[in-house]
N, C-alpha and C. Protein backbone atom coordinates (compact mmCIF):
# COMPACT_ATOMS: atom_id res chain seq x y z
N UNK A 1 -48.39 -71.03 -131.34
CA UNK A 1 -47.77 -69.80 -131.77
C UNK A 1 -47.38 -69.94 -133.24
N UNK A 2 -48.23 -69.13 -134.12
CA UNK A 2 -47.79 -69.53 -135.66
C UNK A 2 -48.01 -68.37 -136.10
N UNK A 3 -47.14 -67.83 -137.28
CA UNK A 3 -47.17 -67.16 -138.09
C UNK A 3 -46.39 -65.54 -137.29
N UNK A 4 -46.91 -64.20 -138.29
CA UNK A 4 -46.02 -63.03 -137.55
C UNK A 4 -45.68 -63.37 -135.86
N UNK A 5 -46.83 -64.06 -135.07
CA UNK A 5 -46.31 -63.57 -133.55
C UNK A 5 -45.60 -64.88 -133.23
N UNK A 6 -45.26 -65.89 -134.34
CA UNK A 6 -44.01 -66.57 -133.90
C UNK A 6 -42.75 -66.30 -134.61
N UNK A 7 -42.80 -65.81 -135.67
CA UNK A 7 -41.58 -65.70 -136.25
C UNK A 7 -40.83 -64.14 -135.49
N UNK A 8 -41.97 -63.44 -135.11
CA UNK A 8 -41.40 -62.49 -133.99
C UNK A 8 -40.80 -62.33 -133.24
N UNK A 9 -41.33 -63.41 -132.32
CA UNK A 9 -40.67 -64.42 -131.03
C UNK A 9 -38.90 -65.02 -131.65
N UNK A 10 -39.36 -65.38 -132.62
CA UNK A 10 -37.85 -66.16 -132.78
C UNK A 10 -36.89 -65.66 -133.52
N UNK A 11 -37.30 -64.18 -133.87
CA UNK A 11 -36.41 -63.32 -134.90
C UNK A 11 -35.75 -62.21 -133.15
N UNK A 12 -36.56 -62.34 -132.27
CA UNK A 12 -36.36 -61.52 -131.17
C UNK A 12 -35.56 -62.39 -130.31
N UNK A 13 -35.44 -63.40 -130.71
CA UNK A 13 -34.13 -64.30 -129.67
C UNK A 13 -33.21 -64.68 -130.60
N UNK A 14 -33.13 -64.71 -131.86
CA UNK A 14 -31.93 -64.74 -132.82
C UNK A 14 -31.77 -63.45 -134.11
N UNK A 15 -30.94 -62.91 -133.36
CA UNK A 15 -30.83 -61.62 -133.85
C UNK A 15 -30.29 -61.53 -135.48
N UNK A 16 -29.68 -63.24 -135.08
CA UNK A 16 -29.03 -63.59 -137.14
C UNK A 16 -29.96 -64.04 -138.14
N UNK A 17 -31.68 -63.75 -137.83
CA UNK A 17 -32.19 -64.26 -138.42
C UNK A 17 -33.16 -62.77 -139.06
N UNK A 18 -32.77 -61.86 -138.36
CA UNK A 18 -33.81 -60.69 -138.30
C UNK A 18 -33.09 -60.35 -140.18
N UNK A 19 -34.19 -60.03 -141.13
CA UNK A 19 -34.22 -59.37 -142.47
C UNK A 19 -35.30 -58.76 -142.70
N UNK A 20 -35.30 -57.72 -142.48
CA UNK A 20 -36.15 -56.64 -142.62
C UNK A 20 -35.86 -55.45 -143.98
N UNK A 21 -36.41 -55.40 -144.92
CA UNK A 21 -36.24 -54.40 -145.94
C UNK A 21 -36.85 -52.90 -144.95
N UNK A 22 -35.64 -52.29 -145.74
CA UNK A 22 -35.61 -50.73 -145.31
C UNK A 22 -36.79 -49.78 -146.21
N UNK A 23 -37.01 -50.52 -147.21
CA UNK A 23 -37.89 -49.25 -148.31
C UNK A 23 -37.60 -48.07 -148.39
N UNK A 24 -36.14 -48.27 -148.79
CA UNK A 24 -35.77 -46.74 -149.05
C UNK A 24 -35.88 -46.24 -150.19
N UNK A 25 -36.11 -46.61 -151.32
CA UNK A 25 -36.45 -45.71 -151.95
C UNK A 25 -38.33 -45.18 -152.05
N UNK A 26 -38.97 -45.82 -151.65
CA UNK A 26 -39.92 -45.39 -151.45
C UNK A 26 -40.06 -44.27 -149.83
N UNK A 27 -39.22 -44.49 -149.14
CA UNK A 27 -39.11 -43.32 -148.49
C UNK A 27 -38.15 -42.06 -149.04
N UNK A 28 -37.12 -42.32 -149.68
CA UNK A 28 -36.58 -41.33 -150.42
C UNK A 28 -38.09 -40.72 -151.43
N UNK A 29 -38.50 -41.04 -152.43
CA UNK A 29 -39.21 -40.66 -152.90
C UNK A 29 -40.33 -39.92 -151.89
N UNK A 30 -40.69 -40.43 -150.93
CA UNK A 30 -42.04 -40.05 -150.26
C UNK A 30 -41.32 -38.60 -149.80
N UNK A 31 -39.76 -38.49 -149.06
CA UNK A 31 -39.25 -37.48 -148.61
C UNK A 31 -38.91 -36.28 -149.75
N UNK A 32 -38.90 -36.73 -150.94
CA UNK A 32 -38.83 -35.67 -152.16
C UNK A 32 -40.18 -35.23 -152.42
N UNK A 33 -41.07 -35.78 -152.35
CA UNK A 33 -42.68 -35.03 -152.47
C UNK A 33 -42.54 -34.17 -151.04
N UNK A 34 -42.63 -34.50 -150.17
CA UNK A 34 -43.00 -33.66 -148.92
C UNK A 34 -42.25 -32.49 -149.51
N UNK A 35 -40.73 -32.76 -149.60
CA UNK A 35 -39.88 -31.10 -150.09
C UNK A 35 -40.35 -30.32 -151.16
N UNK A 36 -41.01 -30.88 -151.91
CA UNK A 36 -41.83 -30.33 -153.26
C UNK A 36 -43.03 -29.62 -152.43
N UNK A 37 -44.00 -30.48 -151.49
CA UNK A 37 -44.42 -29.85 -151.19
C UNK A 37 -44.35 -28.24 -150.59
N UNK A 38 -43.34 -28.64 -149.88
CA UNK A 38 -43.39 -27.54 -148.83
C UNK A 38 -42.62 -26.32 -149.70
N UNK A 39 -41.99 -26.81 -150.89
CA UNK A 39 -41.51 -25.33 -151.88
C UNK A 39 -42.32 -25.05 -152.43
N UNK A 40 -43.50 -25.46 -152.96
CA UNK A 40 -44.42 -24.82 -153.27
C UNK A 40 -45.74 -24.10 -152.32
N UNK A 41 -45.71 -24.46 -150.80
CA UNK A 41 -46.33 -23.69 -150.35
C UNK A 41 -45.19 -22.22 -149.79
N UNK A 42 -44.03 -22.32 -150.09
CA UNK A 42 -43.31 -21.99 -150.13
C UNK A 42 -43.16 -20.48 -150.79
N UNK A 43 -43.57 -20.67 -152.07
CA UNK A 43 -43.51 -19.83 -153.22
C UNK A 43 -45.07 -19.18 -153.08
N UNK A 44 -45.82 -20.21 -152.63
CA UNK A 44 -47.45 -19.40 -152.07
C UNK A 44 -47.01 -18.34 -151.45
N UNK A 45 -46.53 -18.84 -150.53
CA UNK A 45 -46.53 -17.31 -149.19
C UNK A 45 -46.05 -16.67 -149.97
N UNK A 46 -44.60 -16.59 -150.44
CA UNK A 46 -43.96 -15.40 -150.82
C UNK A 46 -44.59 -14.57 -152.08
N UNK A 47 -45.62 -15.47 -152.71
CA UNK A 47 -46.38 -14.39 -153.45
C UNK A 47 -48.12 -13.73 -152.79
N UNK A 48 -48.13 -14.46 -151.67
CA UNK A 48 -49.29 -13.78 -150.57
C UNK A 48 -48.45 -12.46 -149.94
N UNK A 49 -47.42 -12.79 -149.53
CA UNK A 49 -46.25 -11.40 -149.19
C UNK A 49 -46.23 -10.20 -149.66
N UNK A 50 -46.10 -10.70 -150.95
CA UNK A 50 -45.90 -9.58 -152.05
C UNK A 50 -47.12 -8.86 -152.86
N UNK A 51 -48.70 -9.71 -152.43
CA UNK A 51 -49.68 -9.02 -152.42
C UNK A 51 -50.26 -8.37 -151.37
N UNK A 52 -49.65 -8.37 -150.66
CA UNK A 52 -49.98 -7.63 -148.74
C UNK A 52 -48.82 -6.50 -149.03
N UNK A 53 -47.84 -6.86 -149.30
CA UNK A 53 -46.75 -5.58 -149.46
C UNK A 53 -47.29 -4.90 -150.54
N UNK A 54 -47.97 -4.73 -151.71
CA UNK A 54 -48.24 -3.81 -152.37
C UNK A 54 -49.28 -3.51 -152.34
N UNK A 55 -50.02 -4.45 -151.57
CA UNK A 55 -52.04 -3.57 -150.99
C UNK A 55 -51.88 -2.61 -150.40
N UNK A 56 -52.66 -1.55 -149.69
CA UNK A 56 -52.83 -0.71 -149.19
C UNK A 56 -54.23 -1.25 -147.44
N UNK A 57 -54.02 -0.30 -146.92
CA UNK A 57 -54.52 -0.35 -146.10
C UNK A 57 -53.66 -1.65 -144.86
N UNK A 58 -54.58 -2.46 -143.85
CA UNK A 58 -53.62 -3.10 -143.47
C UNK A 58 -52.95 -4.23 -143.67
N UNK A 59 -53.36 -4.87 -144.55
CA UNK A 59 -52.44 -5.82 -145.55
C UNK A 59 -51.28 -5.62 -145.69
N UNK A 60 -51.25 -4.72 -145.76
CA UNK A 60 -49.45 -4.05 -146.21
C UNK A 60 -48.63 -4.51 -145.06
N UNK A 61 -49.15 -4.36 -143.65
CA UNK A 61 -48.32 -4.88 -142.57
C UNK A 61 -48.53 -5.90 -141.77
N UNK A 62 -49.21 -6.89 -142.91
CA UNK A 62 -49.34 -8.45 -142.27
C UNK A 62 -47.87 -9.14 -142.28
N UNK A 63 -46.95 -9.08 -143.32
CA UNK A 63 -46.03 -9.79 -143.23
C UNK A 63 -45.12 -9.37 -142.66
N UNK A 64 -44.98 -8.46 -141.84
CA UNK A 64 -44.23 -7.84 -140.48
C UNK A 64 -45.13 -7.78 -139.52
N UNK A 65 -46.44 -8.00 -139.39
CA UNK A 65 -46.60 -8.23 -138.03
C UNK A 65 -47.81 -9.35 -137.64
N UNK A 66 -47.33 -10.22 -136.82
CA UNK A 66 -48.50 -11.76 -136.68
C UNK A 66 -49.34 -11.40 -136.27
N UNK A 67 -49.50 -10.44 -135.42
CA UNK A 67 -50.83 -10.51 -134.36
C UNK A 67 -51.83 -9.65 -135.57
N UNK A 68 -51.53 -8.99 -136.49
CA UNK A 68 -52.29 -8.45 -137.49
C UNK A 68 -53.02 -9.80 -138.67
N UNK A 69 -52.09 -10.05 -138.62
CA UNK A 69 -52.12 -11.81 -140.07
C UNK A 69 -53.25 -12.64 -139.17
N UNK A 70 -52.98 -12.74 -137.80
CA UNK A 70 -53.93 -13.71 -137.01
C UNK A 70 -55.35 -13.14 -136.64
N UNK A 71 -55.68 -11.97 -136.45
CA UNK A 71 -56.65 -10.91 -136.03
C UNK A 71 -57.50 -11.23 -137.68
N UNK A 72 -56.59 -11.39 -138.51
CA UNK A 72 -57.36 -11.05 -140.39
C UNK A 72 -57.97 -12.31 -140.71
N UNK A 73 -57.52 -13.78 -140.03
CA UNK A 73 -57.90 -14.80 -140.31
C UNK A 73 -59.41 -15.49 -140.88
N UNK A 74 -60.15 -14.57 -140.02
CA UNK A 74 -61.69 -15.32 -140.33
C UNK A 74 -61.62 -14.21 -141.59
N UNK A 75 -61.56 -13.28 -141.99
CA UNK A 75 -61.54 -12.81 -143.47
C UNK A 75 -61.23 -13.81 -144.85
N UNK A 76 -61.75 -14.07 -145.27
CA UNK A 76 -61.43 -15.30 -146.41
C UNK A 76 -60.67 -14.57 -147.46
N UNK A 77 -60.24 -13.06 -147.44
CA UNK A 77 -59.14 -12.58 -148.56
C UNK A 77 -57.78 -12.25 -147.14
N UNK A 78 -58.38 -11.57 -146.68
CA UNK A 78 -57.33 -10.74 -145.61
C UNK A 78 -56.40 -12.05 -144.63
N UNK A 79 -57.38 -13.13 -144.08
CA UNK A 79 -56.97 -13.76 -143.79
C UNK A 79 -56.28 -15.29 -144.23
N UNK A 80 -55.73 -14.86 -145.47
CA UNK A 80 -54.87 -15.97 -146.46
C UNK A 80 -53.59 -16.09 -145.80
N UNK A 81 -53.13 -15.07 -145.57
CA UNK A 81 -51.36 -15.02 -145.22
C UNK A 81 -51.53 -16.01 -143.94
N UNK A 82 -52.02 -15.97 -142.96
CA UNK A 82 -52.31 -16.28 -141.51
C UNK A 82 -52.39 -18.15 -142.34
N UNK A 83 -53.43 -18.13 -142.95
CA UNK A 83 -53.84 -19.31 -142.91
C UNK A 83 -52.64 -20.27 -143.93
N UNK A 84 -52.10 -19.67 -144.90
CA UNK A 84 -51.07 -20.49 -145.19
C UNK A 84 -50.14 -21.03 -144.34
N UNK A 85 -49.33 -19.44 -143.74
CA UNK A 85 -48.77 -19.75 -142.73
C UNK A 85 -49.14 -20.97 -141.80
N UNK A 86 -49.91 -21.06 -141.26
CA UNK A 86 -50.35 -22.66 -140.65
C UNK A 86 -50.37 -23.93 -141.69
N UNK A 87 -50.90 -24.06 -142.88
CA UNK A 87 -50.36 -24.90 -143.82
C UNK A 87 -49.15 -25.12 -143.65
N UNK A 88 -48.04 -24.15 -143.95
CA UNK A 88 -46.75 -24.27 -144.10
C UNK A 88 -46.27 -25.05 -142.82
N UNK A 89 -46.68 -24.30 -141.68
CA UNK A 89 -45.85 -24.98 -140.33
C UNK A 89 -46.37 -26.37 -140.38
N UNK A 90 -47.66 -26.72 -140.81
CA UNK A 90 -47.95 -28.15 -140.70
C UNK A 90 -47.13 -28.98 -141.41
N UNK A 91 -46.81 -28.61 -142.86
CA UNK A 91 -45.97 -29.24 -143.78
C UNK A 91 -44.88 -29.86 -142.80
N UNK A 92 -44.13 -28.58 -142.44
CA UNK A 92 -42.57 -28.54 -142.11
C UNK A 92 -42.75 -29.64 -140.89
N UNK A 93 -44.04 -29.91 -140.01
CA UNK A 93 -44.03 -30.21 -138.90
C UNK A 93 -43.80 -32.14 -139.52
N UNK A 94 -44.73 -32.32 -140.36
CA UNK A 94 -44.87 -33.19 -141.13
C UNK A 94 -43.49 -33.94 -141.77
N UNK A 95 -42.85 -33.32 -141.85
CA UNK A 95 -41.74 -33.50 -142.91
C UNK A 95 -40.58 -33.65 -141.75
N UNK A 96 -40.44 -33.48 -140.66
CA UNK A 96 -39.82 -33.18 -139.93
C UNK A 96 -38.62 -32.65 -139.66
């Protein structure tokens, strides 16, 4: 028994020996990109919003109603709002 799966073994029966670095700032940092991320898909939608609210036709009532945003999806203009929207929830899902 040598190497990680012994010092495993013997860090798991002497609990005064366990030193493990936390890497927190590289998780702090990693957790400030994700939030960057997700404000900038953030600021996407709300300007996909505000081009559905001033289109005409049914664009106008994608961002009040899903089953319209989801129906528009395979459209590669109509169906942007829908598809960010899933970006976004992935982010958030991501980020937890």
């Amino acid at each position: 028994m040598k190497g990680y799966n012994h010092l495993g073994a013997l860090v798991g029966t002497r609990h005064d020996l366990g030193a493990f670095r936390r890497f927190l700032p590289q998780r702090a940092r990693d957790l400030l990109l994700k939030q960057a991320e997700i404000i900038e898909l953030e600021a996407e939608m709300q300007r996909i919003y505000k081009r559905d609210d001033d289109s005409s036709g049914c664009r106008a009532t994608f961002s009040g109603w899903v089953s319209q945003a989801k129906e528009a999806q395979n459209d590669p203009s109509d169906g942007l709002q829908w598809r960010m929207a899933l970006e976004l929830r992935q982010a958030l899902k991501e980020h937890g």
